[in-house]
Protein backbone atom coordinates (compact mmCIF):
# COMPACT_ATOMS: atom_id res chain seq x y z
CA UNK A 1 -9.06 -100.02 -17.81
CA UNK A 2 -12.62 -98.47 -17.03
CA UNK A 3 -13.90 -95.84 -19.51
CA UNK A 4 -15.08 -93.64 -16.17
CA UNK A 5 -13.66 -93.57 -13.07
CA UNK A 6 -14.21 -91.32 -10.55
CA UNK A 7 -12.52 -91.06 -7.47
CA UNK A 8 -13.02 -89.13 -4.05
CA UNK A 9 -15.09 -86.49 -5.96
CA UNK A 10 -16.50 -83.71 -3.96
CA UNK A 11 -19.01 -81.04 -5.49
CA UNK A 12 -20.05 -77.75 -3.32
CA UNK A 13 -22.38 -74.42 -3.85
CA UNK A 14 -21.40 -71.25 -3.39
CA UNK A 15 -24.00 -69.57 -0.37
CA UNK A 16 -23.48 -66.16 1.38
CA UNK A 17 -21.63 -68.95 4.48
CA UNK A 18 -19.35 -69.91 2.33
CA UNK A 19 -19.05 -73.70 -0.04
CA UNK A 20 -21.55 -75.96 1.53
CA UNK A 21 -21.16 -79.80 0.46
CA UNK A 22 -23.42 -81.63 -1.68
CA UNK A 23 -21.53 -84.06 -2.95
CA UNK A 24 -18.61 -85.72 -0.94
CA UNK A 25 -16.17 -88.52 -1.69
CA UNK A 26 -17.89 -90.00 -4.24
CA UNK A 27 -15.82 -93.05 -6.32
CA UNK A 28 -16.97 -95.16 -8.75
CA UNK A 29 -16.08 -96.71 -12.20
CA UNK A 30 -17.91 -97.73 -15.44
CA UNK A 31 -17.03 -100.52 -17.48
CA UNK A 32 -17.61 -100.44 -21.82
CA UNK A 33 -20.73 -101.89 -22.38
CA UNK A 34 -21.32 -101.91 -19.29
CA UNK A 35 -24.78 -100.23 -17.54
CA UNK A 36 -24.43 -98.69 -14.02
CA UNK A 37 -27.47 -97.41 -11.82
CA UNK A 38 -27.46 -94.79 -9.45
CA UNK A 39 -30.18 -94.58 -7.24
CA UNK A 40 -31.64 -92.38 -4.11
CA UNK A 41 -34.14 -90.06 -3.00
CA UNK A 42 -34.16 -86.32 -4.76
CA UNK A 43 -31.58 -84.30 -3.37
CA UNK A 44 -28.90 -86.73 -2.72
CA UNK A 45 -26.70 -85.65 -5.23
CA UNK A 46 -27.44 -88.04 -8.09
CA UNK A 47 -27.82 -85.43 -11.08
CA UNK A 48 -25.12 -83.20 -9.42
CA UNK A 49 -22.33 -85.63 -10.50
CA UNK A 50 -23.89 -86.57 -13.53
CA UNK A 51 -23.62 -82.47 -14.33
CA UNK A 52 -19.99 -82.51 -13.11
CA UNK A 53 -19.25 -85.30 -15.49
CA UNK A 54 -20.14 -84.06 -18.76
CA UNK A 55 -18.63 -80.80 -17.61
CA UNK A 56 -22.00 -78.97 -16.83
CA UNK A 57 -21.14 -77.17 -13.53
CA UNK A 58 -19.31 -74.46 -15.56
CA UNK A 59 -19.83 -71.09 -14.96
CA UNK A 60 -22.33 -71.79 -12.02
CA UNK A 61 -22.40 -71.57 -8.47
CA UNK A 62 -21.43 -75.38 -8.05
CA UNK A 63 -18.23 -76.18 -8.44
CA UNK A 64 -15.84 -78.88 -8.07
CA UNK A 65 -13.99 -78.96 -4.92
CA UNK A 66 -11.53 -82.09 -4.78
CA UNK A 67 -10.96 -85.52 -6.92
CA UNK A 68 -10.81 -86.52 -10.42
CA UNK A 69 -12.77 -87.71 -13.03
CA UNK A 70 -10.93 -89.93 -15.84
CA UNK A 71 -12.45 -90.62 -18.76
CA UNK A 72 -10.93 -92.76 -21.30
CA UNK A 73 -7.90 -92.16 -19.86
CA UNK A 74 -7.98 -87.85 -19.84
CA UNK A 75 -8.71 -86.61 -16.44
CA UNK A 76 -11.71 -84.36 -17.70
CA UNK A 77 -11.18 -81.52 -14.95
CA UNK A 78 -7.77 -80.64 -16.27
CA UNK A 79 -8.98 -80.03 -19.88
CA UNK A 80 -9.71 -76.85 -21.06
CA UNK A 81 -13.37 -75.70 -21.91
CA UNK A 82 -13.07 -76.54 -25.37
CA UNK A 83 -11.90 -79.32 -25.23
CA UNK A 84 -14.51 -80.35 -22.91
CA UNK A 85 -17.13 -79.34 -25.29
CA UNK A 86 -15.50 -81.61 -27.93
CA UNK A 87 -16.29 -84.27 -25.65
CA UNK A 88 -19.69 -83.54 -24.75
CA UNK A 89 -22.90 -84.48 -27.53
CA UNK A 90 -19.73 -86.63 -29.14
CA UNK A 91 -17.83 -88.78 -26.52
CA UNK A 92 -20.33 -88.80 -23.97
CA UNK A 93 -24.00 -87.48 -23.91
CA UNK A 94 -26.83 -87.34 -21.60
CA UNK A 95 -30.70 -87.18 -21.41
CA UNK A 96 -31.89 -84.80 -19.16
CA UNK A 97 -35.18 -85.81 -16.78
CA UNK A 98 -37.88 -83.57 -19.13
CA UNK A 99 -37.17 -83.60 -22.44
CA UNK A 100 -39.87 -80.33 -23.08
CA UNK A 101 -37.42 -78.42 -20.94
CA UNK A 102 -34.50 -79.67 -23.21
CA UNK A 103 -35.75 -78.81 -26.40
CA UNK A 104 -35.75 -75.72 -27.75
CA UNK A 105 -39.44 -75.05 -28.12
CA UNK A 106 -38.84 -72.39 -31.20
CA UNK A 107 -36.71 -75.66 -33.68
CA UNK A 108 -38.35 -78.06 -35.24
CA UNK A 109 -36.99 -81.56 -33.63
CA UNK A 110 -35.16 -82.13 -37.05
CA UNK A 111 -32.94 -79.24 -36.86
CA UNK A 112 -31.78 -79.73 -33.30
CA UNK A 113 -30.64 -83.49 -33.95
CA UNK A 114 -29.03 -81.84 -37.55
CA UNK A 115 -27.40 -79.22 -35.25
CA UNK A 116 -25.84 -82.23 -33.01
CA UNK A 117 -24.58 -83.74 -36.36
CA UNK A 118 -22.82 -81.37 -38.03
CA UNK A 119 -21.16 -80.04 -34.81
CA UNK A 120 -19.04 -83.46 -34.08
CA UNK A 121 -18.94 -84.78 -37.52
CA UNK A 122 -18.24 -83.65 -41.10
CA UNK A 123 -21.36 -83.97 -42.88
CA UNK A 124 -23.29 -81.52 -45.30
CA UNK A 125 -26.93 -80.29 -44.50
CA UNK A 126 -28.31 -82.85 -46.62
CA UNK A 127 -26.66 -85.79 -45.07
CA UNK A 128 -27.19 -84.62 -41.78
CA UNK A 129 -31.01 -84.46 -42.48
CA UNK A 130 -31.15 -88.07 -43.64
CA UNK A 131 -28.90 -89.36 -40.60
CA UNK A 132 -31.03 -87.48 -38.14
CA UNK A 133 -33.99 -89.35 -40.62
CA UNK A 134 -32.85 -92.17 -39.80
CA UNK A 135 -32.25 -91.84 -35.52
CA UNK A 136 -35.87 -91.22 -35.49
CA UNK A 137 -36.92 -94.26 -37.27
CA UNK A 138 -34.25 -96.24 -35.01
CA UNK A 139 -35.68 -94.92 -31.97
CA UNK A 140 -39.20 -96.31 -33.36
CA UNK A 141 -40.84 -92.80 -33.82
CA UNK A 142 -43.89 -93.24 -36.37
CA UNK A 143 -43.33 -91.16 -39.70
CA UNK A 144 -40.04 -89.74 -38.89
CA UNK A 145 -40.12 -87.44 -42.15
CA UNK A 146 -43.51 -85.75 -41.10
CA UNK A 147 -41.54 -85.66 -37.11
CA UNK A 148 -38.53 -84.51 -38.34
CA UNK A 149 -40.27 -81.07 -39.52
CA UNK A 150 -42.76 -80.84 -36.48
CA UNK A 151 -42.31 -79.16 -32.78
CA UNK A 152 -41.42 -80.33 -29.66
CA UNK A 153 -44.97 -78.97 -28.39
CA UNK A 154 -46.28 -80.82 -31.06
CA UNK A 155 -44.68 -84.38 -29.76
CA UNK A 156 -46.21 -86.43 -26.72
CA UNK A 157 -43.88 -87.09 -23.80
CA UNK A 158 -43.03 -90.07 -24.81
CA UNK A 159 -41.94 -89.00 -28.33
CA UNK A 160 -40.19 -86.14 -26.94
CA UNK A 161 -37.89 -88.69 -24.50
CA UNK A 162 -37.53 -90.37 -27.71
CA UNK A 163 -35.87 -87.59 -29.22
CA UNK A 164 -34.06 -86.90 -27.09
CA UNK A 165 -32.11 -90.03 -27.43
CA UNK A 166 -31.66 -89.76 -31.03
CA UNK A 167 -29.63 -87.12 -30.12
CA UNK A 168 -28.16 -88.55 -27.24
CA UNK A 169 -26.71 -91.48 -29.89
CA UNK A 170 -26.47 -89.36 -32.86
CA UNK A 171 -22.54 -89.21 -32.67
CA UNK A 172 -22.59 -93.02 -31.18
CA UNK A 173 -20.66 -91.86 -27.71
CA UNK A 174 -18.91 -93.94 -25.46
CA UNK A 175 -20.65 -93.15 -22.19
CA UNK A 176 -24.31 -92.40 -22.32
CA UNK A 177 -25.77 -90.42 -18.82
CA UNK A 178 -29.81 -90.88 -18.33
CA UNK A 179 -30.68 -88.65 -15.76
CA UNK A 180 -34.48 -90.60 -14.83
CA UNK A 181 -34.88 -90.44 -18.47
CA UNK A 182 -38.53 -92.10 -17.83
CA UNK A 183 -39.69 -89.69 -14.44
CA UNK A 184 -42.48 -87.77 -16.27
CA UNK A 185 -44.24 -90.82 -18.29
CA UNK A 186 -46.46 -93.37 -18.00
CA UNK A 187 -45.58 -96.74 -17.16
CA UNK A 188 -46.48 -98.30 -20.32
CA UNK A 189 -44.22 -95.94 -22.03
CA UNK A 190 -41.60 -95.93 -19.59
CA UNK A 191 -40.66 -99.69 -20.28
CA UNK A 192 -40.64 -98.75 -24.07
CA UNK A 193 -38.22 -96.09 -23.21
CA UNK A 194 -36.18 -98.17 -21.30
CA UNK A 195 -36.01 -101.06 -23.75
CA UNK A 196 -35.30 -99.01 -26.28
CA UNK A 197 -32.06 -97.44 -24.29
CA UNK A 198 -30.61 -101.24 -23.93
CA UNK A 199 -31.32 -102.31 -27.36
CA UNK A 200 -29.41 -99.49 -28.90
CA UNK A 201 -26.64 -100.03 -26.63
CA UNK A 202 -26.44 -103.91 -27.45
CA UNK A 203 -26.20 -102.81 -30.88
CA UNK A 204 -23.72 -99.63 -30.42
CA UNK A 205 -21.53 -101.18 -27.19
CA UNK A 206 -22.37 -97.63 -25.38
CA UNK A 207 -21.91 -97.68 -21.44
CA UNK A 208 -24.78 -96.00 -20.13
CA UNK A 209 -25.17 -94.64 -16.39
CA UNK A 210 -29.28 -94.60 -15.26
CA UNK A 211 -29.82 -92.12 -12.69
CA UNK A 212 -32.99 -92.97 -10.70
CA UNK A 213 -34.64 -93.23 -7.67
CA UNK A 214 -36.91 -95.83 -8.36
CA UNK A 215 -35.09 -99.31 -7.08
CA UNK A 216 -37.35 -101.65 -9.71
CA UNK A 217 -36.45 -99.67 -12.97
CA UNK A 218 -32.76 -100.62 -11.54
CA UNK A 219 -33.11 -104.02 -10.69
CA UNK A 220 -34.46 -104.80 -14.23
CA UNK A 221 -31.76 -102.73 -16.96
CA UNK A 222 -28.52 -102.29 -14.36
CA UNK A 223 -25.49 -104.41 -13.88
CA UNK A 224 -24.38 -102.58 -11.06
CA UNK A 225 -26.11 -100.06 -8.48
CA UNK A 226 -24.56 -97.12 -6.45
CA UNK A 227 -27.19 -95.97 -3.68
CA UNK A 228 -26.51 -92.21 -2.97
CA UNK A 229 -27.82 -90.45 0.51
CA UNK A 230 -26.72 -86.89 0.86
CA UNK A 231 -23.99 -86.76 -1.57
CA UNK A 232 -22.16 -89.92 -0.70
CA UNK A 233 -22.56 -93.06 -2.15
CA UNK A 234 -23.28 -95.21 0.89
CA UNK A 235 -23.74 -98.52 -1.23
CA UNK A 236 -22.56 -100.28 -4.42
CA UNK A 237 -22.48 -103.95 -5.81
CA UNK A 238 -23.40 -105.78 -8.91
CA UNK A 239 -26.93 -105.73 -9.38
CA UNK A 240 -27.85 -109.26 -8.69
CA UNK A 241 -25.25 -109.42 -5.43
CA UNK A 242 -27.43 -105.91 -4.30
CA UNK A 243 -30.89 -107.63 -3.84
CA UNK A 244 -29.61 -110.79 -2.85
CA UNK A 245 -28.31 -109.11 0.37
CA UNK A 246 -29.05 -105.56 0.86
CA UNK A 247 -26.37 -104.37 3.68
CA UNK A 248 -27.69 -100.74 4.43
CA UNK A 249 -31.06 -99.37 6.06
CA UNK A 250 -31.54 -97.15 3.25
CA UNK A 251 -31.19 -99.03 0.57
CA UNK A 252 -33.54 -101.72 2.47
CA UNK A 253 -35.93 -98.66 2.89
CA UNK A 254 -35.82 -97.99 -1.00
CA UNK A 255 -36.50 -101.68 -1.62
CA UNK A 256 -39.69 -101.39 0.57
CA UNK A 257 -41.24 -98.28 -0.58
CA UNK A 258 -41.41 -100.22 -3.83
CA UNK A 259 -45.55 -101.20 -3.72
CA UNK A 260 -46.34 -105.14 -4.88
CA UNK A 261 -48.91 -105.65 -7.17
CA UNK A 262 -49.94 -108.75 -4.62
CA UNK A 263 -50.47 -107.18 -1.58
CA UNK A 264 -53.37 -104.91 -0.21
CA UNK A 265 -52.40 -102.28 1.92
CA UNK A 266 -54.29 -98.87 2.32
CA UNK A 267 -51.04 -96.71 2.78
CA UNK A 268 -47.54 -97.15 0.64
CA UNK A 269 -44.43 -97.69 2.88
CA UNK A 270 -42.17 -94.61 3.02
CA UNK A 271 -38.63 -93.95 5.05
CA UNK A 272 -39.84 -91.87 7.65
CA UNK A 273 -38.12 -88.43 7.64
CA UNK A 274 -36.61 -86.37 4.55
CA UNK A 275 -32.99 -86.19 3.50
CA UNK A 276 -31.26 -83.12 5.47
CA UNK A 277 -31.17 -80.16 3.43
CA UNK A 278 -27.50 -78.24 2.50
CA UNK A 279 -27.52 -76.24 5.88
CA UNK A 280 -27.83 -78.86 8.07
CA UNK A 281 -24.77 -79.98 9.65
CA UNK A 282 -25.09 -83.45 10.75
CA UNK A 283 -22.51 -85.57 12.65
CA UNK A 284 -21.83 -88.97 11.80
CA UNK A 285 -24.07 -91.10 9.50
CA UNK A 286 -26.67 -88.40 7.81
CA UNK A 287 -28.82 -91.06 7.89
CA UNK A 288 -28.67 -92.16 11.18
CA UNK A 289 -31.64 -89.61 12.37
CA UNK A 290 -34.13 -91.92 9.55
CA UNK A 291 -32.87 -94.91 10.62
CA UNK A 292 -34.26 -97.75 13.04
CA UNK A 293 -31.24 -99.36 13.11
CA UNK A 294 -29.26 -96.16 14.92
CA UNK A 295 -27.18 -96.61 17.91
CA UNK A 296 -24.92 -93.56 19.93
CA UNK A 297 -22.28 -94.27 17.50
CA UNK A 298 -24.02 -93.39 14.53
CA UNK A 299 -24.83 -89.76 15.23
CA UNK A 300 -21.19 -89.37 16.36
CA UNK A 301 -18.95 -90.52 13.67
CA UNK A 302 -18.87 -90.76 9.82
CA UNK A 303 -19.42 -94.58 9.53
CA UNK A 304 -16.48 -96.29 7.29
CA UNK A 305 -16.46 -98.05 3.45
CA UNK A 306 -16.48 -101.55 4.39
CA UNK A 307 -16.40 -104.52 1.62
CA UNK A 308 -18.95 -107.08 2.88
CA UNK A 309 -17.74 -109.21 -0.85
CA UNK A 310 -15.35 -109.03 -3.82
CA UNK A 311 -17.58 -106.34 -5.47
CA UNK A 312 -19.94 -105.33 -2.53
CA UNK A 313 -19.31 -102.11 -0.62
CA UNK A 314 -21.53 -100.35 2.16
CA UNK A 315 -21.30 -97.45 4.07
CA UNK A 316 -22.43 -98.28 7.64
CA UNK A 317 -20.97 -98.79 11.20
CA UNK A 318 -22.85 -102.37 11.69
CA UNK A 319 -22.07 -103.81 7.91
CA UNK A 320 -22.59 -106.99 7.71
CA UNK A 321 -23.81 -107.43 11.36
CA UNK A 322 -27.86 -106.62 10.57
CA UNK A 323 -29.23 -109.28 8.22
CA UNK A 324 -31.50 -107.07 6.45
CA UNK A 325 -34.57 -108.66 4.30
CA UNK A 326 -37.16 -106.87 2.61
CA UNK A 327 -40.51 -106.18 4.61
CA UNK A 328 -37.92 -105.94 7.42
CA UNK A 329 -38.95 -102.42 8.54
CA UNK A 330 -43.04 -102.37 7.91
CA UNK A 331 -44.49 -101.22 10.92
């Protein structure tokens, strides 16, 4: 059995015209140990889910509308709101895109990681201080006593992201969401980030879900991919299967905007267009008004899930019928 599945979720905001859709049908499952990517532009839903997972949506004008979300066997949208919170910073944890936004600036970083502790597990101040210690010198933070006592303010980004997965791990959960846990640093410090994540799950089995729009940073740390457009996940396969034959525009679109050291261009690819905002109701394949693939049919009916392999699903009227390759759409 998976740790996660998900199945036909649908997520919707409150607005003065009633629930509008952000999220629709979504289904997908995580394996233990396992790593999944999601991946798509902003606004497609990607964080939204990740929210509605670790319970997040509470009290807010998003709710959930339909489907279920099993974790571990418990179907976490029929437990109560404590229980829920026993789950969350314990079971399952997540790192949130900017970690100065997720610290409390007026703590010092030790105290928020001893907070963590001493919430989920039975430990006195003293032993929380030397665990918390010690997930600062695991997640390679220089002088983790002097740290421990300092600031978030007082951290670089990098350090700060680093924090914010010792707390992420300091109850070693099951499931692990990253929410583009790398979006505001550089790229020298991104890979350290990211290296970091998959080392301490090799070493603590954790399943961790990336969220990201940024097809390389996939490709390299995910055994599976889910590509999201407008709150619908329009493609998954294992990682490797993915790349080897991309079946939807999008996702071919994604792949290309990706810029190669090798070649000299003056302006980066992009997918022409934006993704449709809440109040615009679309018929058919949302995509279908970005996409130089369209035909009639696409702006009149919601394309079907087809399986194109054993573990390969996509989300377009013409699946399997293009033969997309990358470079496919330069102009």
């Amino acid at each position: 059995m998976a740790l996660l599945e998900i199945e036909n979720l649908s997520i919707a905001v409150r607005a003065d015209t009633g629930l509008l859709p952000v999220v629709e049908g979504c289904s997908f499952s995580v394996e233990q140990n396992q790593t999944m990517g999601i991946v798509g532009e902003s606004g497609c839903g990607k964080s939204l889910t990740a929210m509605a997972i670790m319970g997040l949506l509470e009290g807010t004008q998003v709710k959930v509308t339909s489907g279920s979300i099993m974790f571990d066997g418990k179907d976490l949208l029929q437990l109560s709101a404590r229980q829920r919170r026993s789950l969350m910073g314990n079971d399952m944890s997540m790192i949130f895109q900017e970690p100065m936004t997720s610290l409390n600036p007026v703590y010092r970083v030790g105290d928020q990681i001893v907070e963590s502790l001493r919430q989920h597990r039975t430990l006195s101040l003293s032993q929380a201080k030397s665990r918390a210690t010690e997930l600062l010198d695991l997640v390679k933070i220089p002088d983790p006593e002097q740290r421990m006592v300092s600031f978030p303010h007082q951290l670089s980004g990098g350090q700060r992201q680093r924090v914010m997965i010792a707390m992420a791990l300091s109850c070693e959960p099951q499931l692990l969401i990253a929410d583009e846990p790398t979006t505001a640093l550089d790229v020298t410090v991104q890979r350290e980030v990211l290296e970091l994540m998959l080392d301490l799950q090799r070493s603590t089995g954790t399943s961790i879900i990336l969220i990201s729009h940024d097809l390389g940073v996939i490709a390299e740390t995910c055994d599976v991919v889910a590509v999201m457009y407008r709150g619908r996940i329009i493609e998954s396969a294992p990682t490797s299967e993915l790349f080897a034959s991309i079946q939807h525009p999008y996702t071919l679109g994604l792949l290309n905007s990706i810029p190669s050291i090798d070649s000299e261009v003056e302006w980066l690819k992009a997918i022409p267009g934006r993704v449709p905002t809440l109040q615009e109701q679309l018929h058919g394949c949302a995509f279908h008004p970005r996409c130089a693939f369209a035909k009639e049919e696409c702006s009149h009916s919601l394309p079907p899930t087809t399986s194109v392999g054993e573990h390969h699903q996509v989300m377009c009227h013409f699946a399997n019928e293009l033969d997309l390759e990358p470079g496919q759409l330069d102009s």
